[in-house]
N, C-alpha and C. Protein backbone atom coordinates (compact mmCIF):
# COMPACT_ATOMS: atom_id res chain seq x y z
N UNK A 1 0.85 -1.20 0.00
CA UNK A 1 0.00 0.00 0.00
C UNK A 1 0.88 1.24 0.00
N UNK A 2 0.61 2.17 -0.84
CA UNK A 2 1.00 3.63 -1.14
C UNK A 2 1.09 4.41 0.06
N UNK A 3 2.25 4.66 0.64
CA UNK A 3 2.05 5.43 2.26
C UNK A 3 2.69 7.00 1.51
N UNK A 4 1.91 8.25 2.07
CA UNK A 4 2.37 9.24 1.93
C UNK A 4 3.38 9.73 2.99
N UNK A 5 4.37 10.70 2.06
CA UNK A 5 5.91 11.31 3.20
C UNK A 5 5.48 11.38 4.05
N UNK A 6 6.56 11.90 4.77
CA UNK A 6 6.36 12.58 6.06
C UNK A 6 6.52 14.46 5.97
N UNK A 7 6.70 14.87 5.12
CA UNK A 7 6.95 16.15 4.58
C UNK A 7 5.62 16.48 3.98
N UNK A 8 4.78 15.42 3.14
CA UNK A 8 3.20 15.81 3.22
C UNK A 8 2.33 15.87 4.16
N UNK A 9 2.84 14.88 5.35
CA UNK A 9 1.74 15.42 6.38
C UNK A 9 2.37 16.23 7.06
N UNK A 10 3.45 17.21 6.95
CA UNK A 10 3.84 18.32 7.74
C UNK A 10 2.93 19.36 7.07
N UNK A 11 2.93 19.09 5.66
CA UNK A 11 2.73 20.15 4.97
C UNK A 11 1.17 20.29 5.22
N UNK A 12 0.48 19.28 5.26
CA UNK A 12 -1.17 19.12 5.27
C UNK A 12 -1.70 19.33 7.08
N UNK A 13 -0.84 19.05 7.94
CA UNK A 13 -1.54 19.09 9.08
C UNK A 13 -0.93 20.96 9.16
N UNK A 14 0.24 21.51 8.65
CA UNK A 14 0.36 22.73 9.09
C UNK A 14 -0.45 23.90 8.29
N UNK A 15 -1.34 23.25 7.09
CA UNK A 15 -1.89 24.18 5.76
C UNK A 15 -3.38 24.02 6.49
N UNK A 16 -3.80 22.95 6.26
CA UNK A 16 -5.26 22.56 6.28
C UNK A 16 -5.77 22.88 4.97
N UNK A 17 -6.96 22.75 5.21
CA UNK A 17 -7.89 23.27 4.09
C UNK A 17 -7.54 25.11 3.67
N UNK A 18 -7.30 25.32 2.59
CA UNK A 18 -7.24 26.55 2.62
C UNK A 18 -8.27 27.42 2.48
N UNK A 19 -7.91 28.66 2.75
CA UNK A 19 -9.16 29.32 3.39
C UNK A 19 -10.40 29.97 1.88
N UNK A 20 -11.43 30.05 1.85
CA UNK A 20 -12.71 30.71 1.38
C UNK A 20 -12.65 32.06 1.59
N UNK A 21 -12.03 32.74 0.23
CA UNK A 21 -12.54 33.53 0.11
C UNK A 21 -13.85 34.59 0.46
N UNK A 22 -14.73 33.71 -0.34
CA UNK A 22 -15.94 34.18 -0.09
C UNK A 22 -16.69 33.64 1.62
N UNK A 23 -16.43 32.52 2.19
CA UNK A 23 -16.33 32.70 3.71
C UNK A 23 -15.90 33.73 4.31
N UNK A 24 -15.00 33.94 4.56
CA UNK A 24 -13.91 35.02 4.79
C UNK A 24 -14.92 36.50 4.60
N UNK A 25 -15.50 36.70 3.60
CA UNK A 25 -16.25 37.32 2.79
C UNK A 25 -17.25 37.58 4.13
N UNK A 26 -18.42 36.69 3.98
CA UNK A 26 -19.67 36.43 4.43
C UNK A 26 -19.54 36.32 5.85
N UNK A 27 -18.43 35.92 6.72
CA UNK A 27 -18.12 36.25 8.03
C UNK A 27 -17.97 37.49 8.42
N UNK A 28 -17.32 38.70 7.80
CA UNK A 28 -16.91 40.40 8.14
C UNK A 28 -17.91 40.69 7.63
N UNK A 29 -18.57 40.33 6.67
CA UNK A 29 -20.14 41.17 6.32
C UNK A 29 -21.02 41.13 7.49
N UNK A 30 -21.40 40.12 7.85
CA UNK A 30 -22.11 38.70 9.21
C UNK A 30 -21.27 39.87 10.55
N UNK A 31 -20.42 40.15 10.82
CA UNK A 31 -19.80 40.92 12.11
C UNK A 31 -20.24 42.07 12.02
N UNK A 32 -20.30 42.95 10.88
CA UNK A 32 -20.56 44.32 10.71
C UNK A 32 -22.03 44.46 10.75
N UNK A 33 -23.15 43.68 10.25
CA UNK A 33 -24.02 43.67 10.48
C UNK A 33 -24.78 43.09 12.07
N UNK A 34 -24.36 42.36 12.87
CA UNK A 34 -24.25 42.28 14.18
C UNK A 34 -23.79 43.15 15.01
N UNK A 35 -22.41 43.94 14.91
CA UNK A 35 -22.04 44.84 15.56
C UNK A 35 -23.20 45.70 15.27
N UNK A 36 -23.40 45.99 14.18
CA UNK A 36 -24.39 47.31 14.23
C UNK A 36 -25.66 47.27 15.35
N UNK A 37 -26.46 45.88 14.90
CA UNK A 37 -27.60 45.67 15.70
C UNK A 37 -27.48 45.52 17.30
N UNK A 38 -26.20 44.74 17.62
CA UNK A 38 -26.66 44.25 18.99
C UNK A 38 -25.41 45.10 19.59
N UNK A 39 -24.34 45.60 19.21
CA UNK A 39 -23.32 46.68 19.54
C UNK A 39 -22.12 45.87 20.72
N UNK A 40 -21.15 46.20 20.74
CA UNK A 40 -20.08 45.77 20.98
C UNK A 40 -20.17 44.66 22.24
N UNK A 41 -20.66 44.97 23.28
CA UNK A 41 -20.88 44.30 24.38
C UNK A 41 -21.77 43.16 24.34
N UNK A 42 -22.92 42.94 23.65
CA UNK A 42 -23.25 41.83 23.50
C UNK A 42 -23.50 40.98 22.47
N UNK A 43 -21.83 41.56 21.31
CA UNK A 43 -21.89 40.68 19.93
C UNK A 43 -21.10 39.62 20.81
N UNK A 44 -21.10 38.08 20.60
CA UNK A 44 -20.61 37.22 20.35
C UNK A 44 -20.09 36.50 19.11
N UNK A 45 -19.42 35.89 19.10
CA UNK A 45 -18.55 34.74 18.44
C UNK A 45 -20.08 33.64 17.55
N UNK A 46 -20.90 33.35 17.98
CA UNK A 46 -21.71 32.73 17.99
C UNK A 46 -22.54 33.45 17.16
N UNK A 47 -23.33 34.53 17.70
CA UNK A 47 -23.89 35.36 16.76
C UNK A 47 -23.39 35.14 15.48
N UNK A 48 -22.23 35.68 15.36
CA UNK A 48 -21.47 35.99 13.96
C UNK A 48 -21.69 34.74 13.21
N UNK A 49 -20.77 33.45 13.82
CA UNK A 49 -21.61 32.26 13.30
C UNK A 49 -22.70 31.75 12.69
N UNK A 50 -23.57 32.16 13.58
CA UNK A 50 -25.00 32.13 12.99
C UNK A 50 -25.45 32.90 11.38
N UNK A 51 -25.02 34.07 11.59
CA UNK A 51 -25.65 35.25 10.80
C UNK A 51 -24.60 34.92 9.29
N UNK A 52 -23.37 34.22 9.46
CA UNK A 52 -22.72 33.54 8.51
C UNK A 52 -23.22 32.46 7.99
N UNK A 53 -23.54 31.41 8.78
CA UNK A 53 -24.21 30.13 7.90
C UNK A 53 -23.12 29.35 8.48
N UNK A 54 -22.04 29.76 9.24
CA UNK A 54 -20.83 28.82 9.49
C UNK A 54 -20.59 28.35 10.57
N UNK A 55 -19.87 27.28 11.09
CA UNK A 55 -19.82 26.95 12.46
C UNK A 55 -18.61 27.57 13.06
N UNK A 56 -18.76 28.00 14.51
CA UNK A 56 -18.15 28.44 15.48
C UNK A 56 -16.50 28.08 15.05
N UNK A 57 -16.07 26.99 14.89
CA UNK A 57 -14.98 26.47 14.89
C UNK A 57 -14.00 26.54 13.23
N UNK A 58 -15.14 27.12 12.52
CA UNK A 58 -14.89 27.82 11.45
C UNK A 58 -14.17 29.30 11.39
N UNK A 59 -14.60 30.37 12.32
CA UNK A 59 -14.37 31.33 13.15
C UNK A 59 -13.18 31.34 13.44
N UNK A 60 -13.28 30.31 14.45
CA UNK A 60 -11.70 30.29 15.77
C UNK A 60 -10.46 29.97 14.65
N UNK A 61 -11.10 29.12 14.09
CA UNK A 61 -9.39 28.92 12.58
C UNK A 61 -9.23 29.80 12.38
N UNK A 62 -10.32 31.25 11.97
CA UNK A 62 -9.44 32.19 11.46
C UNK A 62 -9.01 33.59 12.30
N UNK A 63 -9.95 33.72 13.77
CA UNK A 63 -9.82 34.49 14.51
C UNK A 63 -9.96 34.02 15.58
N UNK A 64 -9.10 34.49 16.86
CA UNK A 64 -8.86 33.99 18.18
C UNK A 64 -9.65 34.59 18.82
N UNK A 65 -10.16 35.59 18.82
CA UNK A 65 -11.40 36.28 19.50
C UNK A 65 -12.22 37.43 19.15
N UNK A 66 -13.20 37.56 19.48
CA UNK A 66 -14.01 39.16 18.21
C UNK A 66 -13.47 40.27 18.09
N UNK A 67 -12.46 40.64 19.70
CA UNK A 67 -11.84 41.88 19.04
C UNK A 67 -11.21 41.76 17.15
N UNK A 68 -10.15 40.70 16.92
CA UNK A 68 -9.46 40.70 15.84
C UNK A 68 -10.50 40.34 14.49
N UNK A 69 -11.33 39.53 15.34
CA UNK A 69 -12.67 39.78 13.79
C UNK A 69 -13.21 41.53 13.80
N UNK A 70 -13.44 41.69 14.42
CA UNK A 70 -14.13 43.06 14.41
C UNK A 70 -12.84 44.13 13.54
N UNK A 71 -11.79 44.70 14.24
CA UNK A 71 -10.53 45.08 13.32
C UNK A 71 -10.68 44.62 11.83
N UNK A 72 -10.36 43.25 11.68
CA UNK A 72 -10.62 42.47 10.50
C UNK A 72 -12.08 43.05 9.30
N UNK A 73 -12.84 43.17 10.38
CA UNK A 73 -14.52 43.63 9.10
C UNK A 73 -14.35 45.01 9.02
N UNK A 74 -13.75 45.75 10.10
CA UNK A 74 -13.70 47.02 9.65
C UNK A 74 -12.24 47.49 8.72
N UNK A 75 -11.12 46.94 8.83
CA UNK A 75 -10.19 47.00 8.23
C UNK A 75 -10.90 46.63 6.17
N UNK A 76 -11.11 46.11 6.06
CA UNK A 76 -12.02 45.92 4.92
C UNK A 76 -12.45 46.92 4.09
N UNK A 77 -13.43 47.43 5.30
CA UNK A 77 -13.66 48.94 4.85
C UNK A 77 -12.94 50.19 4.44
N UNK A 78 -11.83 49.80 5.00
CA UNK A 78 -11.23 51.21 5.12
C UNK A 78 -10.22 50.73 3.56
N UNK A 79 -10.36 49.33 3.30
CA UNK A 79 -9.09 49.50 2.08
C UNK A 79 -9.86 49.87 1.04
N UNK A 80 -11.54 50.08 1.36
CA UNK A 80 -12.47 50.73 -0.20
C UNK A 80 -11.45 52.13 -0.43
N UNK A 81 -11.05 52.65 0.54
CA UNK A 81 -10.59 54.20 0.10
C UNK A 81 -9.34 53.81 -1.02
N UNK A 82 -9.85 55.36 -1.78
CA UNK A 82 -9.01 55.09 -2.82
C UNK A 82 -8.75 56.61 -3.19
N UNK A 83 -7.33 57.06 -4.13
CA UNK A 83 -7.12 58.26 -4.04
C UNK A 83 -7.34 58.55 -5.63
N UNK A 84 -8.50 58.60 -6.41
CA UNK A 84 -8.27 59.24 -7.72
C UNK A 84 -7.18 60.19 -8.06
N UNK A 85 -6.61 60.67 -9.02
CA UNK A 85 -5.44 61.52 -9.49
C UNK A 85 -6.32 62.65 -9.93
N UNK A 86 -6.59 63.66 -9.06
CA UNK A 86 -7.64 65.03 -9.55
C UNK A 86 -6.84 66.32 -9.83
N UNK A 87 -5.55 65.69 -10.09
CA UNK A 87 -4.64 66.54 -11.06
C UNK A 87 -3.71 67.62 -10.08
N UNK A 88 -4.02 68.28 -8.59
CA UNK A 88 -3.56 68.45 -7.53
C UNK A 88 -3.26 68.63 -6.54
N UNK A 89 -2.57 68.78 -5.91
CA UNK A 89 -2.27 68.20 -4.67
C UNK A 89 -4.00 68.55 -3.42
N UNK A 90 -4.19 69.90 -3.72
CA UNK A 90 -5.59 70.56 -2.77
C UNK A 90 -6.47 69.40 -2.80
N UNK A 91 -7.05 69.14 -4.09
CA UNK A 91 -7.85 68.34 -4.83
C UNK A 91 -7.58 67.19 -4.37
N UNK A 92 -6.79 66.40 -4.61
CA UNK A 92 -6.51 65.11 -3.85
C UNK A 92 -6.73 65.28 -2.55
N UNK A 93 -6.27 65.89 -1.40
CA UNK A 93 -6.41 65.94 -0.16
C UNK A 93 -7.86 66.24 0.34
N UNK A 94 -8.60 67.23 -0.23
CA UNK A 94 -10.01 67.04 -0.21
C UNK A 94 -10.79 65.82 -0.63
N UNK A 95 -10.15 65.19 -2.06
CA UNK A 95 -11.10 64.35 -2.31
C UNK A 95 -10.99 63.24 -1.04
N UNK A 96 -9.76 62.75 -0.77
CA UNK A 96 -9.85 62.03 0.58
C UNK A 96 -10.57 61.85 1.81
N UNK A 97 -10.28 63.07 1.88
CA UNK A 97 -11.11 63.70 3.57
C UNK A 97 -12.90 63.67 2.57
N UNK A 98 -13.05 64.01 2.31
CA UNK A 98 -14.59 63.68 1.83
C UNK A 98 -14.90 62.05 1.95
N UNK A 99 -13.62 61.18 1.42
CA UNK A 99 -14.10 60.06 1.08
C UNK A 99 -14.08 59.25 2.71
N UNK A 100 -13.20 59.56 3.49
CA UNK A 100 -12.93 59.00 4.98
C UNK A 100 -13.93 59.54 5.47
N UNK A 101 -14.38 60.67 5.33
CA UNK A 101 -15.95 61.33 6.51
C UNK A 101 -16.92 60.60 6.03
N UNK A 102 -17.32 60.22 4.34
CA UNK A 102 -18.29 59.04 4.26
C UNK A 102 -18.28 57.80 4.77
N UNK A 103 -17.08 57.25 4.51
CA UNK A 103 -16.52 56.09 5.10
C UNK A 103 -17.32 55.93 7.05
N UNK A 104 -16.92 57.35 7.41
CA UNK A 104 -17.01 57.09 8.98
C UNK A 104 -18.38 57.30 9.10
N UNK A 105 -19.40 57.65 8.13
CA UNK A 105 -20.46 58.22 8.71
C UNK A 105 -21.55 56.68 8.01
N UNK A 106 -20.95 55.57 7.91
CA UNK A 106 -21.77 53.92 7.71
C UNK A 106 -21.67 53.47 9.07
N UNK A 107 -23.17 53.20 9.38
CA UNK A 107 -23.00 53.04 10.81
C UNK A 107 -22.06 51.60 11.17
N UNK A 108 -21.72 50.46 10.26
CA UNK A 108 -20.52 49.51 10.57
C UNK A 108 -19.43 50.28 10.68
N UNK A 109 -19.19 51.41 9.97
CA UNK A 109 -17.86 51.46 10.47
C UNK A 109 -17.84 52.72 11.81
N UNK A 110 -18.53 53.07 11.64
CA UNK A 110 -18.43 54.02 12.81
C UNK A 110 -18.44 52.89 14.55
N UNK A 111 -19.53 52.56 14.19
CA UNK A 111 -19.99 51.26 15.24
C UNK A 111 -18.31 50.85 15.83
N UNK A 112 -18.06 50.20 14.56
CA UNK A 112 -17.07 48.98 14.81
C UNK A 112 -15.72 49.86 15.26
N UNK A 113 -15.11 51.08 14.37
CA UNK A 113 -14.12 51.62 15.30
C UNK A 113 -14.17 52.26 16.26
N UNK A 114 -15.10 53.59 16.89
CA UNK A 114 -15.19 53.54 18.28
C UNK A 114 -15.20 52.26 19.23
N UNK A 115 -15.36 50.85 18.72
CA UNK A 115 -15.59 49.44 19.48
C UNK A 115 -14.32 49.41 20.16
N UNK A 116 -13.81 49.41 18.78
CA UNK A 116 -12.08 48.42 18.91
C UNK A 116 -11.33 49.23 19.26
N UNK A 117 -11.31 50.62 19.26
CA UNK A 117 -10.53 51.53 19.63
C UNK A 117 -10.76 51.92 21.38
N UNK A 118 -12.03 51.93 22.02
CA UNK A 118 -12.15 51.43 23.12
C UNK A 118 -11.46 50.63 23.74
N UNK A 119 -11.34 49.20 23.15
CA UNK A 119 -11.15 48.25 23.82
C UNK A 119 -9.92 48.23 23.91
N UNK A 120 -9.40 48.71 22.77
CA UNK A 120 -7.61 48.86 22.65
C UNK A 120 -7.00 49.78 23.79
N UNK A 121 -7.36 50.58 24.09
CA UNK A 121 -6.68 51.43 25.26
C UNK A 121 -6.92 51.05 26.39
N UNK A 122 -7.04 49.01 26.73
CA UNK A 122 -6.35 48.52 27.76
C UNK A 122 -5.67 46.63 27.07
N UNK A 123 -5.51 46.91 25.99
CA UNK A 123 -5.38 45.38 25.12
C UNK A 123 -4.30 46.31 24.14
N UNK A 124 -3.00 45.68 24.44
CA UNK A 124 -1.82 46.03 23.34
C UNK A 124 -2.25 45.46 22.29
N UNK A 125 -2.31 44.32 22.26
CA UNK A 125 -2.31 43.42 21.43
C UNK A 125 -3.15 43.78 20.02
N UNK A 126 -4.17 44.36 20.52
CA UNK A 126 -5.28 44.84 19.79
C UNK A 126 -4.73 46.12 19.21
N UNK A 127 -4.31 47.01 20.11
CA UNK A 127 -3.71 48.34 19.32
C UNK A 127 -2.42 47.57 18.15
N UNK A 128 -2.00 47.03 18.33
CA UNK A 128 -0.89 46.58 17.63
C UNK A 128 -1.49 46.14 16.07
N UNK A 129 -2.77 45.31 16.37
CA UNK A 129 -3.64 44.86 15.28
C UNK A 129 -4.11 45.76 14.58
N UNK A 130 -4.64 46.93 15.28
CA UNK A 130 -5.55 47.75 14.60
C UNK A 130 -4.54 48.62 13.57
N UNK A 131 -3.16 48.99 14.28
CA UNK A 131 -1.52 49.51 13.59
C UNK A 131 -1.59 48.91 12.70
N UNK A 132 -1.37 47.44 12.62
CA UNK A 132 -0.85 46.82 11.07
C UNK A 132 -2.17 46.51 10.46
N UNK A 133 -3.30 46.67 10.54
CA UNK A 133 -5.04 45.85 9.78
C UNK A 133 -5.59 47.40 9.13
N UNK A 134 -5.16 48.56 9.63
CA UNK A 134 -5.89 49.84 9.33
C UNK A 134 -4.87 50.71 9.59
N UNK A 135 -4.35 51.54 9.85
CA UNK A 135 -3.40 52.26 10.36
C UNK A 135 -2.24 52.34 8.94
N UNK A 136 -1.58 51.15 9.30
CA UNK A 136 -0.45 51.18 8.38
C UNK A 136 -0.81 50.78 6.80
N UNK A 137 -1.90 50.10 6.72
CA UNK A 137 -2.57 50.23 5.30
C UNK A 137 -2.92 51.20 4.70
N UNK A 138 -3.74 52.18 5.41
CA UNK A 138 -3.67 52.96 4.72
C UNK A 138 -3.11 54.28 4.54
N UNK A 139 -1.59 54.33 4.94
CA UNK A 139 -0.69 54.89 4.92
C UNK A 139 -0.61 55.25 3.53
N UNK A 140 -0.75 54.38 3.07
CA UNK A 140 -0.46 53.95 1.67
C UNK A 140 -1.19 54.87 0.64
N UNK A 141 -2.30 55.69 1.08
CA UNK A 141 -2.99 56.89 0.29
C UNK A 141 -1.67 58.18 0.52
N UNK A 142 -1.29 58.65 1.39
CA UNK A 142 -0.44 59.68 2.17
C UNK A 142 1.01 59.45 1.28
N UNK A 143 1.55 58.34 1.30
CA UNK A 143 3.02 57.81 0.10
C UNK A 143 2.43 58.11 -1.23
N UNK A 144 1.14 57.67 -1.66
CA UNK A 144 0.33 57.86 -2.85
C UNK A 144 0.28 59.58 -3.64
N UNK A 145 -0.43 59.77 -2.44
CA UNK A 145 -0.49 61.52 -2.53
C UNK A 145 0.53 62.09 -2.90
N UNK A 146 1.59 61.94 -1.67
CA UNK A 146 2.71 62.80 -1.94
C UNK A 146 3.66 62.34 -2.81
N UNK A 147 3.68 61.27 -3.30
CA UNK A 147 4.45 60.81 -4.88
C UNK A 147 4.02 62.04 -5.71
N UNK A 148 3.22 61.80 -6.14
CA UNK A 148 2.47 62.61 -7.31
C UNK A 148 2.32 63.86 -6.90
N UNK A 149 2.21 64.61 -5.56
CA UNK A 149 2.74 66.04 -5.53
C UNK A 149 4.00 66.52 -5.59
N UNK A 150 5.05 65.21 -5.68
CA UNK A 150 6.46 65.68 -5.31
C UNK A 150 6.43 66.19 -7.33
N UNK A 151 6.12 64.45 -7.46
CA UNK A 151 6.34 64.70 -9.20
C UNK A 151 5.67 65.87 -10.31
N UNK A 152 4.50 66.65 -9.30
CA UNK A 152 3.80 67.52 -10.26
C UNK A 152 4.85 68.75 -10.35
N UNK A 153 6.10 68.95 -9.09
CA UNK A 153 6.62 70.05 -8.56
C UNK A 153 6.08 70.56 -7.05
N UNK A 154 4.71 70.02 -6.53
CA UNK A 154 3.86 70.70 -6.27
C UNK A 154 4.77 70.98 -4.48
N UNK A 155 5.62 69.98 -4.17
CA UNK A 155 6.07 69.44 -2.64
C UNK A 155 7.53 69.25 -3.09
N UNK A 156 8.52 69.64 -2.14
CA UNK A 156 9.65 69.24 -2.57
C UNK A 156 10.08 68.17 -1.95
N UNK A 157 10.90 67.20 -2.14
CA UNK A 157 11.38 65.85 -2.23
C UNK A 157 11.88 65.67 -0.45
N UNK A 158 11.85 65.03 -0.16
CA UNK A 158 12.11 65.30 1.97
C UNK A 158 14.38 64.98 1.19
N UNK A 159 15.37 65.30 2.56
CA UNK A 159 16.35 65.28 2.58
C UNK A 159 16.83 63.71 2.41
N UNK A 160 16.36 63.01 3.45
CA UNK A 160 16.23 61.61 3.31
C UNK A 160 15.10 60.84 4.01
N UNK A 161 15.52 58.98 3.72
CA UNK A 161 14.72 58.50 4.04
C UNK A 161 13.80 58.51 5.50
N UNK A 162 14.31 59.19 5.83
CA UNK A 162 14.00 59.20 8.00
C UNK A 162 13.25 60.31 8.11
N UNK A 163 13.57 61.51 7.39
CA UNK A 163 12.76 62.71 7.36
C UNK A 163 10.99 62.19 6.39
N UNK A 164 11.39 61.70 5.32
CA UNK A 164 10.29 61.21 3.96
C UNK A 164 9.36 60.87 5.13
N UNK A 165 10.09 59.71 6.38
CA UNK A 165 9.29 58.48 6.75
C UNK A 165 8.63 59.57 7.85
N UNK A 166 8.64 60.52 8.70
CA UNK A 166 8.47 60.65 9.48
C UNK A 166 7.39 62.23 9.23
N UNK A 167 7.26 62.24 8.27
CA UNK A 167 6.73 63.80 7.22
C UNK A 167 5.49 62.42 6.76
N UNK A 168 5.55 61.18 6.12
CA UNK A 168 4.24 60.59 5.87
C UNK A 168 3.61 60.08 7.44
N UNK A 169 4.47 59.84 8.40
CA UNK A 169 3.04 59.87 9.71
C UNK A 169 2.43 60.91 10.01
N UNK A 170 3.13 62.22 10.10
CA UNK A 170 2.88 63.15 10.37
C UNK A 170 1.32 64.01 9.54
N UNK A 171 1.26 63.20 8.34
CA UNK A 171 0.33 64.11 7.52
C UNK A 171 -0.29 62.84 7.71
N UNK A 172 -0.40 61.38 7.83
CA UNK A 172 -1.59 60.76 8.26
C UNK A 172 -1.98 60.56 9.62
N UNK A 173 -1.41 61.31 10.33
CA UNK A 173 -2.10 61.70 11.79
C UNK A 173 -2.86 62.62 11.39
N UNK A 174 -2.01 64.02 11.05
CA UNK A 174 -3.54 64.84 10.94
C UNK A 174 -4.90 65.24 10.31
N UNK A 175 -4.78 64.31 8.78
CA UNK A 175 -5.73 63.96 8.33
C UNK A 175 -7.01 63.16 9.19
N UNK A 176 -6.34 61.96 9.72
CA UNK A 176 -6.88 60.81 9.95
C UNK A 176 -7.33 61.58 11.37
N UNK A 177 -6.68 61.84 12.49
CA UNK A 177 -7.31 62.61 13.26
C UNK A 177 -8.12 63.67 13.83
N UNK A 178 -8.06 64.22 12.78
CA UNK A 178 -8.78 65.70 12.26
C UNK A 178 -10.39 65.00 12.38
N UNK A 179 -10.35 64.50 10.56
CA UNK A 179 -11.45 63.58 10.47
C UNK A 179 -12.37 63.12 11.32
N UNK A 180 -11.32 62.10 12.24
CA UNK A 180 -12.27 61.36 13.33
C UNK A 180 -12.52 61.96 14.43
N UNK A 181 -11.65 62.81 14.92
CA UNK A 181 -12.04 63.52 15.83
C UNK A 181 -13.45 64.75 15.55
N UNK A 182 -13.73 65.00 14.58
CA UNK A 182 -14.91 65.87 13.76
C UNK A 182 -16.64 64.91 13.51
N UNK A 183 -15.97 64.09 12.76
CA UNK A 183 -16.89 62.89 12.58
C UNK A 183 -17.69 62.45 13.88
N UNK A 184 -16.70 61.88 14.46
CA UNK A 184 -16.87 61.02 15.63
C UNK A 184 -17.36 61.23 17.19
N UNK A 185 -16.17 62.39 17.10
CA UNK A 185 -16.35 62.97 19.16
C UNK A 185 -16.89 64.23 18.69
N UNK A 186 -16.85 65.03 17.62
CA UNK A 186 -17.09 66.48 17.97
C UNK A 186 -19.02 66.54 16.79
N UNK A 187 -19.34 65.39 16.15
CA UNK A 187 -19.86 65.15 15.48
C UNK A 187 -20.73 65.99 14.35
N UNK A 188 -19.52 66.85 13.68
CA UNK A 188 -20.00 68.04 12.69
C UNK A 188 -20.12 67.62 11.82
N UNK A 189 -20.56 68.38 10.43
CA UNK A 189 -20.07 67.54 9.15
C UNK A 189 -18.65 67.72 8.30
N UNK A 190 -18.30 66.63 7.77
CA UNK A 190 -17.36 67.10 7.10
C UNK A 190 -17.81 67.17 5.39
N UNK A 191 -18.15 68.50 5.48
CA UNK A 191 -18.88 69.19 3.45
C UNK A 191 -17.52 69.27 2.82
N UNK A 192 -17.88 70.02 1.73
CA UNK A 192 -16.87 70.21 0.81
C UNK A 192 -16.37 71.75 1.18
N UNK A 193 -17.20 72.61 1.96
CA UNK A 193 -16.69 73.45 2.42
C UNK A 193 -15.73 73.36 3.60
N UNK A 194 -15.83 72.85 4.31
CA UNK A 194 -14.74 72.69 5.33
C UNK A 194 -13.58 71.95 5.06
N UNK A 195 -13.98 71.06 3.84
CA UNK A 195 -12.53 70.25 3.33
C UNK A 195 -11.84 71.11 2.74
N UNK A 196 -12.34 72.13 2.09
CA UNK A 196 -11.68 73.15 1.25
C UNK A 196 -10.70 73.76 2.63
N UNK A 197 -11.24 74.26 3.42
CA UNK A 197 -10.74 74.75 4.77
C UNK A 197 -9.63 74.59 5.75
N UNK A 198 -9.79 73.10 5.70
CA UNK A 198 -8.81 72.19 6.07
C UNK A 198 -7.89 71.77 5.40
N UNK A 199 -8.04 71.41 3.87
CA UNK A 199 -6.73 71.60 2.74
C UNK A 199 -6.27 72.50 2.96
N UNK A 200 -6.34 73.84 2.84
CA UNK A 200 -5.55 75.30 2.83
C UNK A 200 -4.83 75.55 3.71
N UNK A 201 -5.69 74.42 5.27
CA UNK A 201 -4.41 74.73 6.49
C UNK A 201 -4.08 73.99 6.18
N UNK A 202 -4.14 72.82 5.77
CA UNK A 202 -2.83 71.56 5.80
C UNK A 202 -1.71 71.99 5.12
N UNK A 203 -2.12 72.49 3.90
CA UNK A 203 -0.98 72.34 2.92
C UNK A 203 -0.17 73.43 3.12
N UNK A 204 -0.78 74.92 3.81
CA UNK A 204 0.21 75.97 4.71
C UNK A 204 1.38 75.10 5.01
N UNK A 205 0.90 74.53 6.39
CA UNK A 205 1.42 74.25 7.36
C UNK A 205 2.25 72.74 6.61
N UNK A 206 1.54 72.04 5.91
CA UNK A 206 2.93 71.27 5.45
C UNK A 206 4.37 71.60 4.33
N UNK A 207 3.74 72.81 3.72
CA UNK A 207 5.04 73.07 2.67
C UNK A 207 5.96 73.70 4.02
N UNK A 208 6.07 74.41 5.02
CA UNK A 208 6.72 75.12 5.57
C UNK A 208 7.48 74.01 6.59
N UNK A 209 6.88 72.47 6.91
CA UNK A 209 7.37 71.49 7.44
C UNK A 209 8.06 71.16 6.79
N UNK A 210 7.86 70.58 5.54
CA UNK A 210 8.83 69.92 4.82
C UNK A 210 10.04 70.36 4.59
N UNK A 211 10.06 71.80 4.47
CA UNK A 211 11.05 72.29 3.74
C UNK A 211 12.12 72.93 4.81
N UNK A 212 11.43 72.51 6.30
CA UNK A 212 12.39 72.88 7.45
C UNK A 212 13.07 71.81 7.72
């Protein structure tokens, strides 16, 4: 009889079944729609299950507990943002901030990050998650941006890499905080008039950073 390696069942007991897409899918849809209804404190693991079609132990394979599903369904959301090329730099930075104040104003995502962001300011672990699942993803609009303002002329080029790196947190803190802090705790709107408002101080106040 045909016996398989021992290097295939390393490989098969350490892989498993690989994962479903569309599971994967239908579970963060299934959380965001629970968080909304029954709200942070009495979503369960189970719930989510249910409202998926999947069993519990389906779940735990891919998440150790709801904080990191919850991160996970809302992280999702946040990679819809996207930075069209609206030719410059003002324009881009508005179109953003318009697109993150919609973003925050779906009650899943609003729901779900006041949740996790709660819970994180006594769970490292979780802040650490929420850093690399949302945070540092979408950094990636802010490197985006300022490519294409360096290249229009519009921003001049940082000295080096340590200054570059530390000039892109700096402008996705105050975007990203601005935003949520408006959205969220101070709960105004963010129109196209106030984005206009807020571009004009940003971009003041960042040509005169950069170039110090």
């Amino acid at each position: 009889m045909r016996t398989r390696s021992r290097d295939t069942d390393v490989r098969t007991s350490r892989t498993g079944r690989p994962r479903s897409a569309g599971t994967d899918s239908a579970i963060l849809e299934a959380t965001r729609g629970a968080l909304v209804e029954l709200g942070w404190s009495k979503l369960t693991m189970g719930d989510v299950a249910i409202r998926a079609g999947v069993a519990k132990t389906t779940l735990y394979r891919r998440w150790a507990n709801k904080s990191e599903l919850v991160v996970d369904a809302v992280a999702v959301l946040f990679d819809e943002l996207e930075l069209p090329d609206a030719g410059c730099l003002a324009a881009d930075v508005e179109g953003v901030v318009l697109r993150f104040a919609a973003l925050l104003e779906r009650p899943e995502t609003r729901t779900a990050l006041m949740a996790v962001v709660a819970e994180a300011t006594r769970d490292e672990a979780l802040r650490a998650r929420i850093r690399g699942s949302i945070v540092d993803r979408q950094k990636r609009l802010v490197l985006l941006g300022r490519e294409r303002a360096q290249a229009r002329g519009e921003l001049p080029r940082e000295p080096d890499d340590a200054t570059a790196a530390r000039t892109a947190d700096l402008i996705f803190d105050v975007i990203a905080g601005t935003v949520v802090h408006r959205s969220l705790v101070s709960v105004e709107p963010v129109d196209e008039g106030w984005a206009r408002t807020f571009t004009t101080l940003l971009l003041g106040g960042l040509a005169a950073a950069v170039v110090s």
